[in-house]
C-alpha atoms as a PDB file:
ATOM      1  CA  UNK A   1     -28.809  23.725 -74.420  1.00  0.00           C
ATOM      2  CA  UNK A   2     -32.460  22.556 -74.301  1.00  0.00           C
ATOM      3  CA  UNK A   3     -34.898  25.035 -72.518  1.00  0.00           C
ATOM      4  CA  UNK A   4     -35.997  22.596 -69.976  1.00  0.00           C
ATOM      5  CA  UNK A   5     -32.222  22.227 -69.656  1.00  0.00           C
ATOM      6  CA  UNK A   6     -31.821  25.665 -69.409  1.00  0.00           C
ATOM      7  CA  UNK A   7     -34.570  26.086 -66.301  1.00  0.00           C
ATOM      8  CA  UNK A   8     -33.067  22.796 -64.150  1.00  0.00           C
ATOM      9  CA  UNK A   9     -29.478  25.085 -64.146  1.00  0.00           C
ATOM     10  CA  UNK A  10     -31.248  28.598 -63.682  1.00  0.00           C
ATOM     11  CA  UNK A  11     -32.579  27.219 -60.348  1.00  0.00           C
ATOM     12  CA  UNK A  12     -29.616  25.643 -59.485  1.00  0.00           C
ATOM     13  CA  UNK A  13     -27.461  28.407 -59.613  1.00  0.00           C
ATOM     14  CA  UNK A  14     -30.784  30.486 -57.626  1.00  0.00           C
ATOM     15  CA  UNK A  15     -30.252  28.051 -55.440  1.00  0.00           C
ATOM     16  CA  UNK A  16     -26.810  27.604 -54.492  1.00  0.00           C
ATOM     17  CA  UNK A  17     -25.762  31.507 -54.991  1.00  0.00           C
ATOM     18  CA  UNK A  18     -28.522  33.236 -52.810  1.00  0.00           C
ATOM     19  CA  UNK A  19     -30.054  30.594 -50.501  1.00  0.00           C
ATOM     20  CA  UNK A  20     -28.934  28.698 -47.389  1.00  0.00           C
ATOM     21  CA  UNK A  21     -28.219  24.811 -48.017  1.00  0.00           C
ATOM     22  CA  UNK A  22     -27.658  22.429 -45.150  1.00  0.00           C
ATOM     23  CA  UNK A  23     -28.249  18.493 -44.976  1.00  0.00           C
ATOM     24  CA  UNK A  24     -29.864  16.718 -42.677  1.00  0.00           C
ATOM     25  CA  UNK A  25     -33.203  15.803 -41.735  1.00  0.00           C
ATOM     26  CA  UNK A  26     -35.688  17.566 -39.068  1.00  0.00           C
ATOM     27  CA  UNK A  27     -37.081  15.643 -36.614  1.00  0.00           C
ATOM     28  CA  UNK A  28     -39.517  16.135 -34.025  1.00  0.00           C
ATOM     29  CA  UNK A  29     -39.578  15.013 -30.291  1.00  0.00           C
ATOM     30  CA  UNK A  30     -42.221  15.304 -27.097  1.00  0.00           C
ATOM     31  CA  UNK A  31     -40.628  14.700 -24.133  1.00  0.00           C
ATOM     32  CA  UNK A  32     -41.097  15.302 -20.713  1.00  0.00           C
ATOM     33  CA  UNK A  33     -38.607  18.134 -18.574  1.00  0.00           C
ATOM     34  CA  UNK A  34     -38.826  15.735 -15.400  1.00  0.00           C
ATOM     35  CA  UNK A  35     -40.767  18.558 -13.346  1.00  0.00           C
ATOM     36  CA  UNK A  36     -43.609  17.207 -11.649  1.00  0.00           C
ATOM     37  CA  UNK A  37     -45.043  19.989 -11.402  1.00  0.00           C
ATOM     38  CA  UNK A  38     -44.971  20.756 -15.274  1.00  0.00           C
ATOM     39  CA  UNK A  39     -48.070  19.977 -17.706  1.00  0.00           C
ATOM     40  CA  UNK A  40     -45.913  17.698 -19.354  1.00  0.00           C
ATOM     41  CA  UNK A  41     -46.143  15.190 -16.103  1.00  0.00           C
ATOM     42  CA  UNK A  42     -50.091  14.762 -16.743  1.00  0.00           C
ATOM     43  CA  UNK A  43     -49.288  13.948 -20.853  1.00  0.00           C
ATOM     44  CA  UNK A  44     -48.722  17.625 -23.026  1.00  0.00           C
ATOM     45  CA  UNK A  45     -45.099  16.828 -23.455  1.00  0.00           C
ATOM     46  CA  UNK A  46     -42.610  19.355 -24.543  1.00  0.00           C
ATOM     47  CA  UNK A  47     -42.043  19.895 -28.564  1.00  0.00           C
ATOM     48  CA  UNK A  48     -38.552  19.919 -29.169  1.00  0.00           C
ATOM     49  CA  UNK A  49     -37.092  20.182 -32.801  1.00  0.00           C
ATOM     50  CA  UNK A  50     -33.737  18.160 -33.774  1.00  0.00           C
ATOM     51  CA  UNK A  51     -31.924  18.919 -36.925  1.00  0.00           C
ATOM     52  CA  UNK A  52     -30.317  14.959 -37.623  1.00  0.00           C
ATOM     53  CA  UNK A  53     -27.469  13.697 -39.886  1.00  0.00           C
ATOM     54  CA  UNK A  54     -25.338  11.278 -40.428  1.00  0.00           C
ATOM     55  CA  UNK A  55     -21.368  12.426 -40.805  1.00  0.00           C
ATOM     56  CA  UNK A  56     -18.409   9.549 -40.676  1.00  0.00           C
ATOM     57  CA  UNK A  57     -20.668   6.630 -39.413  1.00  0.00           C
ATOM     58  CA  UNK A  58     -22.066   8.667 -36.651  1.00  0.00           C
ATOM     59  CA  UNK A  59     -24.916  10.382 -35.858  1.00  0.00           C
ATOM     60  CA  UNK A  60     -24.900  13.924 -35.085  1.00  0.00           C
ATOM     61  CA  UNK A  61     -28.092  15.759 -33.880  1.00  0.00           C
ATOM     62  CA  UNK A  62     -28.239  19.536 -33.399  1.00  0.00           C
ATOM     63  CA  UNK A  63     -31.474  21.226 -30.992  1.00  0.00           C
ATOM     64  CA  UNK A  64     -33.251  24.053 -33.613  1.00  0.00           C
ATOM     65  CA  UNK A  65     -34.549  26.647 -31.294  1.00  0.00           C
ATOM     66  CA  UNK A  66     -37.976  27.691 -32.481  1.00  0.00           C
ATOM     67  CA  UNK A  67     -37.399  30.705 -33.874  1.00  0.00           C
ATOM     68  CA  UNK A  68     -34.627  29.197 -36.187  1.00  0.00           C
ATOM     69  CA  UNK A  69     -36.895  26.327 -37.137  1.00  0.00           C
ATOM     70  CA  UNK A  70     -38.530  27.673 -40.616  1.00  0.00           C
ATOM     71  CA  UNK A  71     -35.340  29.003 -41.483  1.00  0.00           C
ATOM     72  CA  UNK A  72     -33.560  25.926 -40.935  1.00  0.00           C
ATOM     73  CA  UNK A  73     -36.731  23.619 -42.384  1.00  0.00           C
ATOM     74  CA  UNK A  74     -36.358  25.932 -45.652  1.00  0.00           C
ATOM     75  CA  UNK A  75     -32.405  25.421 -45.434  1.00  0.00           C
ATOM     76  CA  UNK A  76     -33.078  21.373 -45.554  1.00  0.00           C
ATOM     77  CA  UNK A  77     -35.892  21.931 -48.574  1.00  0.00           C
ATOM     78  CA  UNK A  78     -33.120  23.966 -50.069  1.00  0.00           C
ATOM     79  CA  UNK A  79     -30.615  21.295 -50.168  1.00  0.00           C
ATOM     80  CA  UNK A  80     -33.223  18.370 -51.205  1.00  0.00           C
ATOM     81  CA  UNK A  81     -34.145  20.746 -53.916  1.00  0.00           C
ATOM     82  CA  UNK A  82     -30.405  20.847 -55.139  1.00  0.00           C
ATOM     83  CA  UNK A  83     -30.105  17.094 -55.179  1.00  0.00           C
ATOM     84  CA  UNK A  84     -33.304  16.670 -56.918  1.00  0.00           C
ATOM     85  CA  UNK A  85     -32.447  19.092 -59.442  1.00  0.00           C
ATOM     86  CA  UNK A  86     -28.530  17.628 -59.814  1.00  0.00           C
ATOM     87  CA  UNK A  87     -30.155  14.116 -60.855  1.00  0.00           C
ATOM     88  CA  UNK A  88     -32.130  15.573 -63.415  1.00  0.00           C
ATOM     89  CA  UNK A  89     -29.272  16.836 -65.006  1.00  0.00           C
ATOM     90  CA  UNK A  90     -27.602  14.296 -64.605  1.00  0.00           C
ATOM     91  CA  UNK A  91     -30.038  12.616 -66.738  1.00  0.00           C
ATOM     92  CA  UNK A  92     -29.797  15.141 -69.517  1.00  0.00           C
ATOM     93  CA  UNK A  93     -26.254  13.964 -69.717  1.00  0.00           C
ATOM     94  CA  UNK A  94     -26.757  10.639 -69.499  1.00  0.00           C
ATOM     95  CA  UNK A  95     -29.370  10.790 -72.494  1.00  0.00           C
ATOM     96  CA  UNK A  96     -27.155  12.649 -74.330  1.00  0.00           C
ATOM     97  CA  UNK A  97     -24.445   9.941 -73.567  1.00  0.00           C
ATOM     98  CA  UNK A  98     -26.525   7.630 -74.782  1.00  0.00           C
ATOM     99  CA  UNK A  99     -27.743   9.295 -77.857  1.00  0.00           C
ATOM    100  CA  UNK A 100     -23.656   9.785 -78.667  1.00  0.00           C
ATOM    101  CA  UNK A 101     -24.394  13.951 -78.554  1.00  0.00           C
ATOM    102  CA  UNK A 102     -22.106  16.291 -77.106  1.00  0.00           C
END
């Protein structure tokens, strides 16, 4: 096993033993509550933070409290991270394929 090899599966298995992992994408939204009373009737809408994927042909969106949101933003690097790091080893392979090694 090559050392760069070597590295791409030592984070992987950092990654999926000890970390959290979820997919999806985080999305932002500024809405207004429909008080009109609020500051967010004169234009300093609400923040609200959406975690978004899409599961059998349908949408599902789940509302991130705030003080889940780094947690769950790290959880979503996490999982990028583990795709990212799957295709590169996937290339290895496919080199090696290529170049008849085993």
């Amino acid at each position: 096993m090559s050392p760069a090899e070597r590295r791409l599966r030592s984070r992987l298995a950092q990654l999926a033993s000890g970390h959290g992992l979820i997919r999806g994408t985080i999305l932002e939204r500024y809405r207004a509550c429909g008080n009109p009373n609020c500051h967010c009737a004169r234009g300093h809408k609400h923040r609200a933070v959406y975690l978004v994927l899409w599961e059998q042909g349908h949408q599902r969106q789940l509302f991130i409290p705030s003080a889940y949101e780094a947690q769950v933003r790290q959880w979503v690097a996490n999982h990028k991270e583990v795709k990212d790091l799957l295709r590169q080893i996937s290339s290895v392979y496919w080199s090696k394929v290529q170049q008849r090694q085993g």
